[in-house]
N, C-alpha and C. Protein backbone atom coordinates (compact mmCIF):
# COMPACT_ATOMS: atom_id res chain seq x y z
N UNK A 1 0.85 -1.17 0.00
CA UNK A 1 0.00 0.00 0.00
C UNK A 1 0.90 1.23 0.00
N UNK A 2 0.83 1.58 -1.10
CA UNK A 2 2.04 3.11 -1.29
C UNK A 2 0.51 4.40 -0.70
N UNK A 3 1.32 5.21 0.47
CA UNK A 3 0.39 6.16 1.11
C UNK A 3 0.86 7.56 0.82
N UNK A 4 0.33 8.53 -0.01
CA UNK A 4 0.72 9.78 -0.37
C UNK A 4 -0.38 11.00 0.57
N UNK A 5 0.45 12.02 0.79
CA UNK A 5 -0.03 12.84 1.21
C UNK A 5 -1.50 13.43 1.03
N UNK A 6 -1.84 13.37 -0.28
CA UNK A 6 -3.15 13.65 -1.13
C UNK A 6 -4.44 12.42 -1.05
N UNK A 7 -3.75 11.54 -0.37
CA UNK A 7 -4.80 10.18 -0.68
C UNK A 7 -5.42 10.14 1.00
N UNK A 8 -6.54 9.36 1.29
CA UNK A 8 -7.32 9.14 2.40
C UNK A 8 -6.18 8.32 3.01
N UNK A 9 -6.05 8.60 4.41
CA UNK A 9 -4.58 7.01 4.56
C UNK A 9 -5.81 6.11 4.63
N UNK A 10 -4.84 4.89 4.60
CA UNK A 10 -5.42 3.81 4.49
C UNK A 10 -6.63 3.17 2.98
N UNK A 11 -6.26 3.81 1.77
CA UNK A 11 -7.08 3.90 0.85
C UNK A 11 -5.59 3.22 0.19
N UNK A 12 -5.90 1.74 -0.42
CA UNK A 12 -4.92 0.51 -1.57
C UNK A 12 -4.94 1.78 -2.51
N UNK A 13 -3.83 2.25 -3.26
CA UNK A 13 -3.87 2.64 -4.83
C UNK A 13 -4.05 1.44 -5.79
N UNK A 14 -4.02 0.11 -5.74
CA UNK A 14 -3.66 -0.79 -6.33
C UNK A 14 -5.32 -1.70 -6.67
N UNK A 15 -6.33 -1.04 -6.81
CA UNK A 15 -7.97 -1.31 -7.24
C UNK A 15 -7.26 -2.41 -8.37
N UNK A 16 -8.98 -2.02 -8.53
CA UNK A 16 -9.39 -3.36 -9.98
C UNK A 16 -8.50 -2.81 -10.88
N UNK A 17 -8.29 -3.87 -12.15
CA UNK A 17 -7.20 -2.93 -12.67
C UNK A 17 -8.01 -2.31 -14.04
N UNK A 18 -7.46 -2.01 -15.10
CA UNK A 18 -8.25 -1.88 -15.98
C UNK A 18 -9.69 -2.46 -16.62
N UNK A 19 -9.15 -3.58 -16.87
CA UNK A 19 -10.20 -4.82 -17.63
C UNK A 19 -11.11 -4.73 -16.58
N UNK A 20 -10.60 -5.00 -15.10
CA UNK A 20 -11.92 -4.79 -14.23
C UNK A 20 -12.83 -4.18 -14.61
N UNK A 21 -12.46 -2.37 -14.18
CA UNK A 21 -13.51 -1.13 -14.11
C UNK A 21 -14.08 -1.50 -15.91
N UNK A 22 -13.45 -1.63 -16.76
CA UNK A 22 -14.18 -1.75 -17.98
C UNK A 22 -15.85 -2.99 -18.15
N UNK A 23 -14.96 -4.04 -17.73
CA UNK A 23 -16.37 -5.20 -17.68
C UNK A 23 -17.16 -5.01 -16.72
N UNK A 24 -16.92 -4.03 -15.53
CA UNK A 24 -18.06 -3.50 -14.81
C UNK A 24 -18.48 -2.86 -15.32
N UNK A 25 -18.58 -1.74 -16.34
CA UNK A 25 -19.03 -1.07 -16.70
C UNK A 25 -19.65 -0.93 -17.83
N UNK A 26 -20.21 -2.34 -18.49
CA UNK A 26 -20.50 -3.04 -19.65
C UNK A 26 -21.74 -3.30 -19.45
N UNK A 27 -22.35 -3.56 -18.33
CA UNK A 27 -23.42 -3.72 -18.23
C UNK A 27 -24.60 -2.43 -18.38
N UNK A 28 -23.48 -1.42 -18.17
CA UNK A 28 -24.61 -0.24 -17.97
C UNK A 28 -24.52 0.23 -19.32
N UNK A 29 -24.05 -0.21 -20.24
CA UNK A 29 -23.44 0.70 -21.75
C UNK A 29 -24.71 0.32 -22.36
N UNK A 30 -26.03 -0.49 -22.20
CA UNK A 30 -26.85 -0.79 -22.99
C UNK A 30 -28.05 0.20 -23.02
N UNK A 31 -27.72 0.81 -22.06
CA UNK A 31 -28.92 1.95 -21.55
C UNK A 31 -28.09 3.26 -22.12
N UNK A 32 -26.72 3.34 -22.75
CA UNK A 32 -26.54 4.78 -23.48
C UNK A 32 -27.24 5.13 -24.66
N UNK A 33 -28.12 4.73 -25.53
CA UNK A 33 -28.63 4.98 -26.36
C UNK A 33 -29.90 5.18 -26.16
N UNK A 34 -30.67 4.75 -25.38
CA UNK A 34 -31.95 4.85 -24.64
C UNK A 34 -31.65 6.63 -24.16
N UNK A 35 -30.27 6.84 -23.27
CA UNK A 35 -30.48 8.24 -22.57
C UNK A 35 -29.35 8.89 -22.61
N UNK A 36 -28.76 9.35 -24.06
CA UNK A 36 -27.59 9.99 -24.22
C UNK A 36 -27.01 10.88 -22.75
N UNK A 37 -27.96 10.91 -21.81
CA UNK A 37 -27.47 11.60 -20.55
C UNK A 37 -26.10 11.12 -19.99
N UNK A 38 -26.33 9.55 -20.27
CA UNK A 38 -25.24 9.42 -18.94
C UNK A 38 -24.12 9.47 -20.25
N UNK A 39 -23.27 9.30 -21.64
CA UNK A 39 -22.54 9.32 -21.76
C UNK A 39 -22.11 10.83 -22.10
N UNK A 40 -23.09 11.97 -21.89
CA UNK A 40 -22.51 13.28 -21.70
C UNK A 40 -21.89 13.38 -19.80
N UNK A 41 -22.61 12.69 -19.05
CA UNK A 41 -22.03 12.77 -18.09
C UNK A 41 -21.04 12.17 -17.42
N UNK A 42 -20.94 10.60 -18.40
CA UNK A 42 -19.47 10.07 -18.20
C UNK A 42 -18.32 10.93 -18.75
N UNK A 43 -18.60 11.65 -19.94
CA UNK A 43 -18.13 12.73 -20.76
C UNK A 43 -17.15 13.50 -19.21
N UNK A 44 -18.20 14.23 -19.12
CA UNK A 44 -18.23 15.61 -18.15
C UNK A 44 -17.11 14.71 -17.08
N UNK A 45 -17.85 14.02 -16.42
CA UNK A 45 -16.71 12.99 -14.92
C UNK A 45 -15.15 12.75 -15.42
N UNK A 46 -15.15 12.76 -17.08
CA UNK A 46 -13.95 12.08 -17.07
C UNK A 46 -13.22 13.08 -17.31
N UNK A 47 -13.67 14.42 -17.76
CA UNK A 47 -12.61 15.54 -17.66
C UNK A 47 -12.13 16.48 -16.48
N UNK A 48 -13.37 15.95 -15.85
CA UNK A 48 -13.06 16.81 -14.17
C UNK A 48 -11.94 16.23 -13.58
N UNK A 49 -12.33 14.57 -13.85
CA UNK A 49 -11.50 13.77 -12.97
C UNK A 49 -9.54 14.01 -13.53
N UNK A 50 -9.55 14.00 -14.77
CA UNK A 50 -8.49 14.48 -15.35
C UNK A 50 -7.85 15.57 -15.27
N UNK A 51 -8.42 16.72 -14.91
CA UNK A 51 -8.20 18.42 -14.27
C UNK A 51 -7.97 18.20 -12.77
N UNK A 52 -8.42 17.10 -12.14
CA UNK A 52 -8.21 16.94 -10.98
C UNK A 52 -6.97 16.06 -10.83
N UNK A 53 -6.90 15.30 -11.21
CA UNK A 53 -5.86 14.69 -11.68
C UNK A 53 -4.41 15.54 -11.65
N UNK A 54 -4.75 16.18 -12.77
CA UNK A 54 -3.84 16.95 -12.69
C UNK A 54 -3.06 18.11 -12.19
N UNK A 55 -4.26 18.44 -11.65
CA UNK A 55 -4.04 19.78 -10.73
C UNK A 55 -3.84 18.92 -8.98
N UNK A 56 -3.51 18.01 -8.88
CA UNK A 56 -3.75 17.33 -7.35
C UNK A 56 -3.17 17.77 -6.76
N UNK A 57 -1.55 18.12 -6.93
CA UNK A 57 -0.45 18.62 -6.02
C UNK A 57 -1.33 20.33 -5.35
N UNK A 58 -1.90 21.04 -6.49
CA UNK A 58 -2.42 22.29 -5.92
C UNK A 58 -3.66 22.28 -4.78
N UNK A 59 -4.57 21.26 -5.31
CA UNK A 59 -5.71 20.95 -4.66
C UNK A 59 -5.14 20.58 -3.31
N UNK A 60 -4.28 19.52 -3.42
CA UNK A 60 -3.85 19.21 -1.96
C UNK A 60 -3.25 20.12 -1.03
N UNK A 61 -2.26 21.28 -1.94
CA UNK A 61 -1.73 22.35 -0.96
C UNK A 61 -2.56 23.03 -0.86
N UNK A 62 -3.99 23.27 -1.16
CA UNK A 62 -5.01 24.11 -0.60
C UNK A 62 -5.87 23.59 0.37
N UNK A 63 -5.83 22.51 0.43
CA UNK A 63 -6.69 21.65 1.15
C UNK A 63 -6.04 20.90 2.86
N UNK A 64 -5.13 21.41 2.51
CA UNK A 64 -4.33 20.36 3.80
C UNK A 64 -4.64 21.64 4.26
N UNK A 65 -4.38 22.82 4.66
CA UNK A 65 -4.94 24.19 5.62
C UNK A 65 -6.26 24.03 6.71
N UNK A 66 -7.30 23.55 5.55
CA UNK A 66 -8.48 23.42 5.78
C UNK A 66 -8.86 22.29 6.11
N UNK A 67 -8.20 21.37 6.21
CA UNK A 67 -8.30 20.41 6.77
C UNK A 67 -7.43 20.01 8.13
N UNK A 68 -6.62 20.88 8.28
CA UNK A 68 -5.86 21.05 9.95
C UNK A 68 -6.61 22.06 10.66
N UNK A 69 -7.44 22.87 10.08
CA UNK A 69 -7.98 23.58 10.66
C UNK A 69 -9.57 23.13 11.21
N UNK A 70 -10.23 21.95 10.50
CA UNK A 70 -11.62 21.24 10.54
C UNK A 70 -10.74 20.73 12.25
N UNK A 71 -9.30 19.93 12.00
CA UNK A 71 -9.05 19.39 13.06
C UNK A 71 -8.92 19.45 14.08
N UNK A 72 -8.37 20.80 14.28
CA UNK A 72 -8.53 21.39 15.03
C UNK A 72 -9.41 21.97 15.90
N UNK A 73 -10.78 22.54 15.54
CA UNK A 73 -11.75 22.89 15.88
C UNK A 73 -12.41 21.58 16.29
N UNK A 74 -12.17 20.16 15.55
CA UNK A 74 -12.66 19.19 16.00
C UNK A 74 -12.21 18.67 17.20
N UNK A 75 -11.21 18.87 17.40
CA UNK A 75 -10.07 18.86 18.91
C UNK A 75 -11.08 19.50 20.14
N UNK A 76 -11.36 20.91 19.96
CA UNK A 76 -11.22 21.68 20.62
C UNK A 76 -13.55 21.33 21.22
N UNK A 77 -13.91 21.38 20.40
CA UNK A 77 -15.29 20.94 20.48
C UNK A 77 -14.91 19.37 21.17
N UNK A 78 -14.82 18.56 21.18
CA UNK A 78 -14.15 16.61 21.41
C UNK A 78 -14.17 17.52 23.06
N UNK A 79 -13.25 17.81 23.19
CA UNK A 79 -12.52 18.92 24.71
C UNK A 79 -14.09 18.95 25.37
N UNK A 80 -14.73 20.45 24.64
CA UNK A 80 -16.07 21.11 25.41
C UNK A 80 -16.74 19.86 25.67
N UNK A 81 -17.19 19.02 24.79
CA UNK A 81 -18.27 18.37 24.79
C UNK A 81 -17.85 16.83 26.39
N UNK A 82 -16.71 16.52 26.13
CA UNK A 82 -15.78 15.78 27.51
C UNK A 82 -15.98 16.62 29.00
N UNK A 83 -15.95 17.68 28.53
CA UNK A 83 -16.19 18.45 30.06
C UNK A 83 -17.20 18.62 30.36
N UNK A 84 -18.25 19.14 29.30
CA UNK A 84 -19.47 19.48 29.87
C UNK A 84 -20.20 17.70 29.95
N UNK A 85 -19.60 16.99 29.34
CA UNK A 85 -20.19 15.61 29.75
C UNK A 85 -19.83 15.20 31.39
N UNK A 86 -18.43 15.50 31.56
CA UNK A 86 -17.91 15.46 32.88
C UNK A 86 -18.96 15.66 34.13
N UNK A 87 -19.66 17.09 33.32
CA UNK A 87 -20.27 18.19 34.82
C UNK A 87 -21.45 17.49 34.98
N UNK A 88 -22.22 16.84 33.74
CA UNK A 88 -23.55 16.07 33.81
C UNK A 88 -23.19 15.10 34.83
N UNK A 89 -22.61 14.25 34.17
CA UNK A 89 -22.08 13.10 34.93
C UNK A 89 -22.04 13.57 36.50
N UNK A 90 -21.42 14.16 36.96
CA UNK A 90 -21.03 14.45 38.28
C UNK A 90 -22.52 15.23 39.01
N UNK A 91 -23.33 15.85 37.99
CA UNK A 91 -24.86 16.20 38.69
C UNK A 91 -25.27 15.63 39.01
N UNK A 92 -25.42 14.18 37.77
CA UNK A 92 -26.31 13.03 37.71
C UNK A 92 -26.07 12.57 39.28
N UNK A 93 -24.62 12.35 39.59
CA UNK A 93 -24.09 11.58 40.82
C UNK A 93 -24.34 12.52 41.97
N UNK A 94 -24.18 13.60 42.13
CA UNK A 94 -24.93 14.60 43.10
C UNK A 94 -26.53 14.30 43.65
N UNK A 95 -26.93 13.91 42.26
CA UNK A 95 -28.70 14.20 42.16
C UNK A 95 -28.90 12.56 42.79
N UNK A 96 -28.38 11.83 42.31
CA UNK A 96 -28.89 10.47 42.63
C UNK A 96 -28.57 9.59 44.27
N UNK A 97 -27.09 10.77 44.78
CA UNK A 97 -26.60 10.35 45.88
C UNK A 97 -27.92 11.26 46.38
N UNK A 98 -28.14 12.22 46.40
CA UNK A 98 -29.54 13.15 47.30
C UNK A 98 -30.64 12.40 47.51
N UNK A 99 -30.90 11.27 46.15
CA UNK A 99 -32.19 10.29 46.21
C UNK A 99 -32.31 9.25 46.65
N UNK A 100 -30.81 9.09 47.19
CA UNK A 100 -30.48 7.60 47.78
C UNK A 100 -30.91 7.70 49.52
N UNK A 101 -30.09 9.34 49.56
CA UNK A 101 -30.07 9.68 50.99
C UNK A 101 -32.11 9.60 51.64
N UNK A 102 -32.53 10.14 50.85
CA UNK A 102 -33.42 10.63 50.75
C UNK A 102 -34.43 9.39 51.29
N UNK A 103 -33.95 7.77 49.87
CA UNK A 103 -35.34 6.40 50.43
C UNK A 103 -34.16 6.32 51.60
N UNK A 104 -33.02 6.52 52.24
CA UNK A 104 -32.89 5.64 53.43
C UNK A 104 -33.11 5.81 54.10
N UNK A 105 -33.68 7.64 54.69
CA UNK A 105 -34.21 8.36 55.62
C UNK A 105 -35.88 7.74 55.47
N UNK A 106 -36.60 7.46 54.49
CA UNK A 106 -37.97 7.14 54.74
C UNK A 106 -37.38 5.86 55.11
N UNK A 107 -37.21 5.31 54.67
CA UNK A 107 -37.01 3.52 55.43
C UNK A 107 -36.72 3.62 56.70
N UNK A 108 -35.98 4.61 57.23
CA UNK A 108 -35.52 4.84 58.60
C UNK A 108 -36.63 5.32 59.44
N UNK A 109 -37.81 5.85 59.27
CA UNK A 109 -39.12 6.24 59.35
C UNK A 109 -40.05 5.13 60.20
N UNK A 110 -40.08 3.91 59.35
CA UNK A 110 -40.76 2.85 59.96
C UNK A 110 -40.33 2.54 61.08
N UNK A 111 -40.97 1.99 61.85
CA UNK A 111 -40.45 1.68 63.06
C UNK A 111 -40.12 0.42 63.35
N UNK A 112 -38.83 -0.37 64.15
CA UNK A 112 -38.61 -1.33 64.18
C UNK A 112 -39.28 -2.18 64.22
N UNK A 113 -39.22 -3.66 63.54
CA UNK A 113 -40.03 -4.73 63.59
C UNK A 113 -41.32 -4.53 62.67
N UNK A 114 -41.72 -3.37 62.15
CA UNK A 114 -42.76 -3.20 61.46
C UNK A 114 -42.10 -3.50 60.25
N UNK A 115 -43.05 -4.27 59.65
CA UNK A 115 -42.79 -4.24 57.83
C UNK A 115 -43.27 -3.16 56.75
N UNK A 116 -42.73 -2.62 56.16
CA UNK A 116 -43.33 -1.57 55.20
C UNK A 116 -44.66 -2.23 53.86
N UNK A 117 -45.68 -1.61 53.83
CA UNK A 117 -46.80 -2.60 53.19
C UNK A 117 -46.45 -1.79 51.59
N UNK A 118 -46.27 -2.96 50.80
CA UNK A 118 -46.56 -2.44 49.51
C UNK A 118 -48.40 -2.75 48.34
N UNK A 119 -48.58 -1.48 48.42
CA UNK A 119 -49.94 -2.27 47.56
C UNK A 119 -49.87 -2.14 46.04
């Protein structure tokens, strides 16, 4: 797995190879004459992809910015959202130790030897 700066990590460069993507794509060639759409839009995909292609080194030095910067902010929100989970957490345990205190004082209520009646 060769891993370049521009690629998802963990994304094989090494796919289906040619003949693959072609005989997959044989099945759908019977419906181009029915809807000249899709081979203007295989058209269109294959020159973007080629401008992209080629332009990758630029795309990527524009893109790695904005993408340390998503990370960042994703850092920093990960952080808020850990703490303010923290403070719940620790209410929750405030609130529930108050409700604990709370049935042992009524249980403490009854008087010895009496049983508490449930209906």
């Amino acid at each position: 797995m060769t891993e370049t700066p521009y690629l998802t990590p963990g994304v094989d460069e090494s796919g289906p190879g040619l003949m693959q993507r072609a005989a997959a794509i044989v099945p759908y060639a019977r419906y181009v004459p029915k809807n000249p759409a899709f081979l203007i839009g295989a058209v269109a995909l294959g020159i973007v992809g080629a401008l992209a292609w080629r332009n990758r080194e630029k795309i990527a030095a524009t893109a790695r910015p904005l993408l340390q910067n998503a990370a960042a902010k994703g850092q920093a929100l990960a952080e808020q959202a850990r703490a303010k989970g923290e403070e719940l957490m620790e209410t929750a345990r405030e609130v529930g130790e108050t409700v604990a205190a709370k049935a042992r004082s009524v249980g403490r209520e009854t008087p010895p030897g009496a049983t508490p009646e449930f209906h």
